[in-house]
C-alpha atoms as a PDB file:
ATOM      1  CA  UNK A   1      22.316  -1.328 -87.839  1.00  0.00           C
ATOM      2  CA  UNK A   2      25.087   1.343 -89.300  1.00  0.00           C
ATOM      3  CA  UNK A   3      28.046   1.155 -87.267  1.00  0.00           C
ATOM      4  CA  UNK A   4      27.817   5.091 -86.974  1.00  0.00           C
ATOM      5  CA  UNK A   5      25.268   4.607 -84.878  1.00  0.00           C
ATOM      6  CA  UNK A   6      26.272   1.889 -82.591  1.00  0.00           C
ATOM      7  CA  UNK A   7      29.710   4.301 -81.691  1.00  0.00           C
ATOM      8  CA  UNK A   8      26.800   7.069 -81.149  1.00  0.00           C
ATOM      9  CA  UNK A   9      25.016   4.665 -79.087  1.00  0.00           C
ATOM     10  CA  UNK A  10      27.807   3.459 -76.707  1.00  0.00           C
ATOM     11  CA  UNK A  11      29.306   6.668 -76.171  1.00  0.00           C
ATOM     12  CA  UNK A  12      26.374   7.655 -74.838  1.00  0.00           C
ATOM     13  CA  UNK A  13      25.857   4.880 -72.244  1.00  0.00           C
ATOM     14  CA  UNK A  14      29.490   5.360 -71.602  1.00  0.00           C
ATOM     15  CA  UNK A  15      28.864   8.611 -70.768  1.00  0.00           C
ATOM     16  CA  UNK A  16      25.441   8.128 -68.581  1.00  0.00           C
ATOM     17  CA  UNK A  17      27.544   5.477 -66.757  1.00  0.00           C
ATOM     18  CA  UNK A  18      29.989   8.012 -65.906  1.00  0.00           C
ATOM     19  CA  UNK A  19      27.286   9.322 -63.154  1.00  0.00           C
ATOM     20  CA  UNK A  20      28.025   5.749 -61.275  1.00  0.00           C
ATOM     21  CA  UNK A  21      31.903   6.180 -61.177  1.00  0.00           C
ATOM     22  CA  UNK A  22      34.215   8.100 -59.692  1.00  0.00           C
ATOM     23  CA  UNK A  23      37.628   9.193 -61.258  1.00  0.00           C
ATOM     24  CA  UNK A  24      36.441  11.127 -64.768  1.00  0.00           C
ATOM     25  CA  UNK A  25      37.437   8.214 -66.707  1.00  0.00           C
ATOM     26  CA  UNK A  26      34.442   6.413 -68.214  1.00  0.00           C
ATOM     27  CA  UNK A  27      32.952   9.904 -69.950  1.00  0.00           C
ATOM     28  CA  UNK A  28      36.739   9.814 -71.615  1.00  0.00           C
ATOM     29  CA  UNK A  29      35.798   6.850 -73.762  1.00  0.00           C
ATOM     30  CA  UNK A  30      32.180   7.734 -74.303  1.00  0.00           C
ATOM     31  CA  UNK A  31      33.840  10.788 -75.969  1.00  0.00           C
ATOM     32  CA  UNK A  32      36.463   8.705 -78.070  1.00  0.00           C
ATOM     33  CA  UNK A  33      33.165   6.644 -79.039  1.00  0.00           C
ATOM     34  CA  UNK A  34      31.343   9.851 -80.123  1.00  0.00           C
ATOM     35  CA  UNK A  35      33.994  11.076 -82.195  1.00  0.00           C
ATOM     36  CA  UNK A  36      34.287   7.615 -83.807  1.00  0.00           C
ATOM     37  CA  UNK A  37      30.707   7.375 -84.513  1.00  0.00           C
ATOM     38  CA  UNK A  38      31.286  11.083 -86.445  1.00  0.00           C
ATOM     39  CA  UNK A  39      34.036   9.630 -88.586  1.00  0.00           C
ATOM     40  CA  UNK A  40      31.882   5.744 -89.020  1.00  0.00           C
ATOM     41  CA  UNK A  41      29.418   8.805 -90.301  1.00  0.00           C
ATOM     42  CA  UNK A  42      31.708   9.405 -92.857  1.00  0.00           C
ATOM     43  CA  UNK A  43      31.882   6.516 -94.577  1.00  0.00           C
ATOM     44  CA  UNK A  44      35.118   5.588 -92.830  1.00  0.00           C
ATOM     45  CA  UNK A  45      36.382   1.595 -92.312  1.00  0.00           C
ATOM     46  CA  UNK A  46      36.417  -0.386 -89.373  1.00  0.00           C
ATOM     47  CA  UNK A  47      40.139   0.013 -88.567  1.00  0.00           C
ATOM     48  CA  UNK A  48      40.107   3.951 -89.059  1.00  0.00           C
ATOM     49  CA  UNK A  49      37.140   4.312 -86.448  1.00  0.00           C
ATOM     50  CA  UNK A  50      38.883   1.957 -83.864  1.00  0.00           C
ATOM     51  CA  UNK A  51      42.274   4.295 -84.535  1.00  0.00           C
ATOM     52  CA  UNK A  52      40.484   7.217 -83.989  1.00  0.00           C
ATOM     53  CA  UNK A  53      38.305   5.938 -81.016  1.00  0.00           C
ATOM     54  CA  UNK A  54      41.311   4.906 -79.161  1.00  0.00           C
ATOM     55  CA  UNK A  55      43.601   8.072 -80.100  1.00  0.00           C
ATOM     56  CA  UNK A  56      40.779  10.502 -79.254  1.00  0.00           C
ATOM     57  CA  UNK A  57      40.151   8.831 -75.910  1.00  0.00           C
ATOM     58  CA  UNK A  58      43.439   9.070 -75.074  1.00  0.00           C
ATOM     59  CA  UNK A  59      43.667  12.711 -76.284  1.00  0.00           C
ATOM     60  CA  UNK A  60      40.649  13.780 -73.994  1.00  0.00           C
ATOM     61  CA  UNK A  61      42.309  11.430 -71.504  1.00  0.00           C
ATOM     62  CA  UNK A  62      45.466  13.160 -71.313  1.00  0.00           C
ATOM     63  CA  UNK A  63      44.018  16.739 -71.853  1.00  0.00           C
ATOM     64  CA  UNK A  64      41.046  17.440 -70.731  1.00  0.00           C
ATOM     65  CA  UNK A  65      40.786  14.877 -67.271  1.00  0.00           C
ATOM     66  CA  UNK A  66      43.459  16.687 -65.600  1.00  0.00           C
ATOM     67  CA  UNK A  67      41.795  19.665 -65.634  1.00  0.00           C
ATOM     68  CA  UNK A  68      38.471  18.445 -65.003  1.00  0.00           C
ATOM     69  CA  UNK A  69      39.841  16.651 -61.953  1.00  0.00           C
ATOM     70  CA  UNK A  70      41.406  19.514 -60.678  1.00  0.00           C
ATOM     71  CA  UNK A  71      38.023  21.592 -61.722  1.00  0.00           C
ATOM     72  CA  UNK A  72      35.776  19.282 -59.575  1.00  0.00           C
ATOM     73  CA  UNK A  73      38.520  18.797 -56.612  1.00  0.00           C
ATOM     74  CA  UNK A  74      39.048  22.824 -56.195  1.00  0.00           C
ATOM     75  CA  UNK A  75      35.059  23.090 -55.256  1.00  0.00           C
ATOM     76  CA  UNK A  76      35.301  20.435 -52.588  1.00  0.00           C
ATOM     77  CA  UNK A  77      35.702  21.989 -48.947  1.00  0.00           C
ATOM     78  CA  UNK A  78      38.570  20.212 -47.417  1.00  0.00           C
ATOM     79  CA  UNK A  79      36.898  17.278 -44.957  1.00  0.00           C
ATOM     80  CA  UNK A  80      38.018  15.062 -42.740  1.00  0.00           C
ATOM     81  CA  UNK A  81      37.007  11.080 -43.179  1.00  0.00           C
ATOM     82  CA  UNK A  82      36.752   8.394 -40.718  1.00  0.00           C
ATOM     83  CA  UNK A  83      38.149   8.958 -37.186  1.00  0.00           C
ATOM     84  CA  UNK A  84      39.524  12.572 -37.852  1.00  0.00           C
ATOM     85  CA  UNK A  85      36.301  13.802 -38.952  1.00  0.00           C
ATOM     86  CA  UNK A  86      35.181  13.954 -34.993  1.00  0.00           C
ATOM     87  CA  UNK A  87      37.989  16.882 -34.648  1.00  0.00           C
ATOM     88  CA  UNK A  88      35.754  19.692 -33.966  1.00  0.00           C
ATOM     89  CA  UNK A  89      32.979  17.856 -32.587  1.00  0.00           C
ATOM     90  CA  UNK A  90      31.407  17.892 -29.397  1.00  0.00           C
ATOM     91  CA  UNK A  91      30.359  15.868 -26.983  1.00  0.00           C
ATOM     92  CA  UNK A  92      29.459  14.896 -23.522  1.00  0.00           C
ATOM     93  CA  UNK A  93      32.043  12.929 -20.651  1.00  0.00           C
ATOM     94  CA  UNK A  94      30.102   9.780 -19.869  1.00  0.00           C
ATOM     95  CA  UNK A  95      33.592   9.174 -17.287  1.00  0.00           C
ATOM     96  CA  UNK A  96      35.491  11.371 -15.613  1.00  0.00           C
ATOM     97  CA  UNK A  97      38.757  12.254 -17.005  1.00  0.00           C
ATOM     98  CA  UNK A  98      41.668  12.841 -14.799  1.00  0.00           C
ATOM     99  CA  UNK A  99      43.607  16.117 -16.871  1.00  0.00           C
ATOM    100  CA  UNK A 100      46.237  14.459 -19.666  1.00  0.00           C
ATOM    101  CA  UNK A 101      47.377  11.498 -17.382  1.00  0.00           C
ATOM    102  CA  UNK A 102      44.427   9.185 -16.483  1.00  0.00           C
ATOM    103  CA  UNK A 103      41.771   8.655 -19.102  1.00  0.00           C
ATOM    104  CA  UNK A 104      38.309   9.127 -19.110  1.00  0.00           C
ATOM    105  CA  UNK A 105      35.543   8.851 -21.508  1.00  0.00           C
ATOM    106  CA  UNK A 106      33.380  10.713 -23.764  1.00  0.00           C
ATOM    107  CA  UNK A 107      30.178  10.596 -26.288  1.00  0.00           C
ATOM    108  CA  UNK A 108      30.267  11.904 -29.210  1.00  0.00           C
ATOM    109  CA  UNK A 109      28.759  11.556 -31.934  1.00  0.00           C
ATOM    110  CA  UNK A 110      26.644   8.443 -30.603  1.00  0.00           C
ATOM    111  CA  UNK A 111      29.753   6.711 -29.611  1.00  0.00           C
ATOM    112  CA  UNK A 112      31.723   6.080 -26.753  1.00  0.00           C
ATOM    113  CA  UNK A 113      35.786   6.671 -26.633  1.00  0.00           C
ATOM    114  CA  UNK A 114      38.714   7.137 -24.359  1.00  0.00           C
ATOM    115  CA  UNK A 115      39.523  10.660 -23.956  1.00  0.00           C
ATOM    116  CA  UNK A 116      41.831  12.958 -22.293  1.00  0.00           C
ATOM    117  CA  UNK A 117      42.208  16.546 -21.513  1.00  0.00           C
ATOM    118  CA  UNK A 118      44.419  18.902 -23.908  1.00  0.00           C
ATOM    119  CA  UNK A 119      44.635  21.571 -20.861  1.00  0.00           C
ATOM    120  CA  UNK A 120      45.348  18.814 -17.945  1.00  0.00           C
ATOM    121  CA  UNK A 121      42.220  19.672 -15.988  1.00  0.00           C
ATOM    122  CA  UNK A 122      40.054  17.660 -14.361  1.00  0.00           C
ATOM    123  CA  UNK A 123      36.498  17.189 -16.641  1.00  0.00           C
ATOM    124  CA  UNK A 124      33.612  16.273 -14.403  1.00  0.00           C
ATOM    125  CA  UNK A 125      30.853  13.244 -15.795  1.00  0.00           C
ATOM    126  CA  UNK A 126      28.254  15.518 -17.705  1.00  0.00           C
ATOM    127  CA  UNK A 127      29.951  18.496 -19.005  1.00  0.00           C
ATOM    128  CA  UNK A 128      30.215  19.281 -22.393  1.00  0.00           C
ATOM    129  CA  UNK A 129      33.845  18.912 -24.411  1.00  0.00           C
ATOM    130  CA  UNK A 130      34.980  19.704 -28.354  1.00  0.00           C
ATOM    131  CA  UNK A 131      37.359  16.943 -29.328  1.00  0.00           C
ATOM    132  CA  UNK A 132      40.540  18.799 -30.466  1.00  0.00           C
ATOM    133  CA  UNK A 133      42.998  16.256 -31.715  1.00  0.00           C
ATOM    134  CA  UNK A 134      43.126  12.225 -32.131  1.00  0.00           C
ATOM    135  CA  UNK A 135      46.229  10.195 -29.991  1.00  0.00           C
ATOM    136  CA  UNK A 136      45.835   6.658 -31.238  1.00  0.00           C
ATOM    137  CA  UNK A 137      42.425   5.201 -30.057  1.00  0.00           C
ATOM    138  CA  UNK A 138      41.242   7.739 -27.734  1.00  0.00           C
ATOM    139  CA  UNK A 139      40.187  11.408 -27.992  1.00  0.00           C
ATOM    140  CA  UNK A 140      42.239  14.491 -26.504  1.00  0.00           C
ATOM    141  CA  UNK A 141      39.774  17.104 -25.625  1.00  0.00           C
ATOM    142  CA  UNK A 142      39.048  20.115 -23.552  1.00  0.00           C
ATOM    143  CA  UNK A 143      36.093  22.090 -22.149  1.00  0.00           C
ATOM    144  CA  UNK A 144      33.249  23.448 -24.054  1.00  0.00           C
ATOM    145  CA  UNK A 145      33.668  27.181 -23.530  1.00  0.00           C
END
C-alpha cells in the first residue's frame, strides 16, 4: 500500500472521529494527515511527509481552531448546568415555608429541596413557586404570579 494513501486514509478517520470528541482538536491532525498524504502524492520521503504533517497540524492548530471554537461557542445560548440550571424553574411547596427565616420545601423538577422565600412571605403547601436564586443547598424562591 502507497504511503499516500495511508496519510489519506488516517486523516480521514481522524477526521470522522472528530464527531466523538469535543474540543476541535482531532479534525486538526486529520487535516495535517491530508496534507501529508498530498505531498507522500508527490513522490516526497518519509521524513518530509512527517515534517509537513506535524507543521501543518500545528498551523491549522494555531489558526484555524481558535476561530472555529469561537464560531461554534457564539451559536450556543448561554445555559446553566447542574444545580443553577433550576433558576427559572417552577415548582410546587411540598412544606410550608416560613418567609426568608424558617425553611420549607419545594418540588421541582422531580426533586425535593429546602427552600425559602425571596419576598419573606409565608408560602402555603400546594402553591406554585419559580426558583429565583440558589443559597448553598436549598432554593430561594417566591410566588408564581
Amino acid at each position: 500500500m502507497q504511503a499516500w494513501y495511508i496519510w489519506i486514509i488516517v486523516g480521514i478517520i481522524l477526521s470522522i472521529l472528530e464527531i466523538f470528541t469535543s474540543g476541535f482538536l482531532v479534525i486538526n491532525l486529520g487535516i495535517g494527515a491530508i496534507i501529508a498524504g498530498l505531498v507522500a502524492l508527490t513522490g516526497a520521503g518519509i521524513k518530509a511527509q512527517i515534517i509537513v504533517f506535524a507543521l501543518s497540524s500545528l498551523v491549522v492548530f494555531v489558526f484555524i481552531r481558535k476561530f472555529a471554537v469561537r464560531y461554534l461557542n457564539k451559536q450556543k445560548p448561554d445555559s446553566y448546568t447542574n444545580v443553577e440550571a433550576l433558576k427559572g424553574k417552577t415548582g410546587i411547596v411540598t412544606a410550608p415555608i416560613g418567609g426568608s427565616v424558617k425553611k420549607g420545601q419545594v418540588k421541582v423538577g422531580g426533586e425535593e429541596w429546602s427552600a425559602l422565600c425571596q419576598d419573606d412571605v409565608e408560602v402555603e403547601v400546594g402553591e406554585r413557586i419559580v426558583v429565583t436564586a440558589i443559597d448553598g443547598n436549598k432554593l430561594i424562591v417566591r410566588k408564581e404570579e
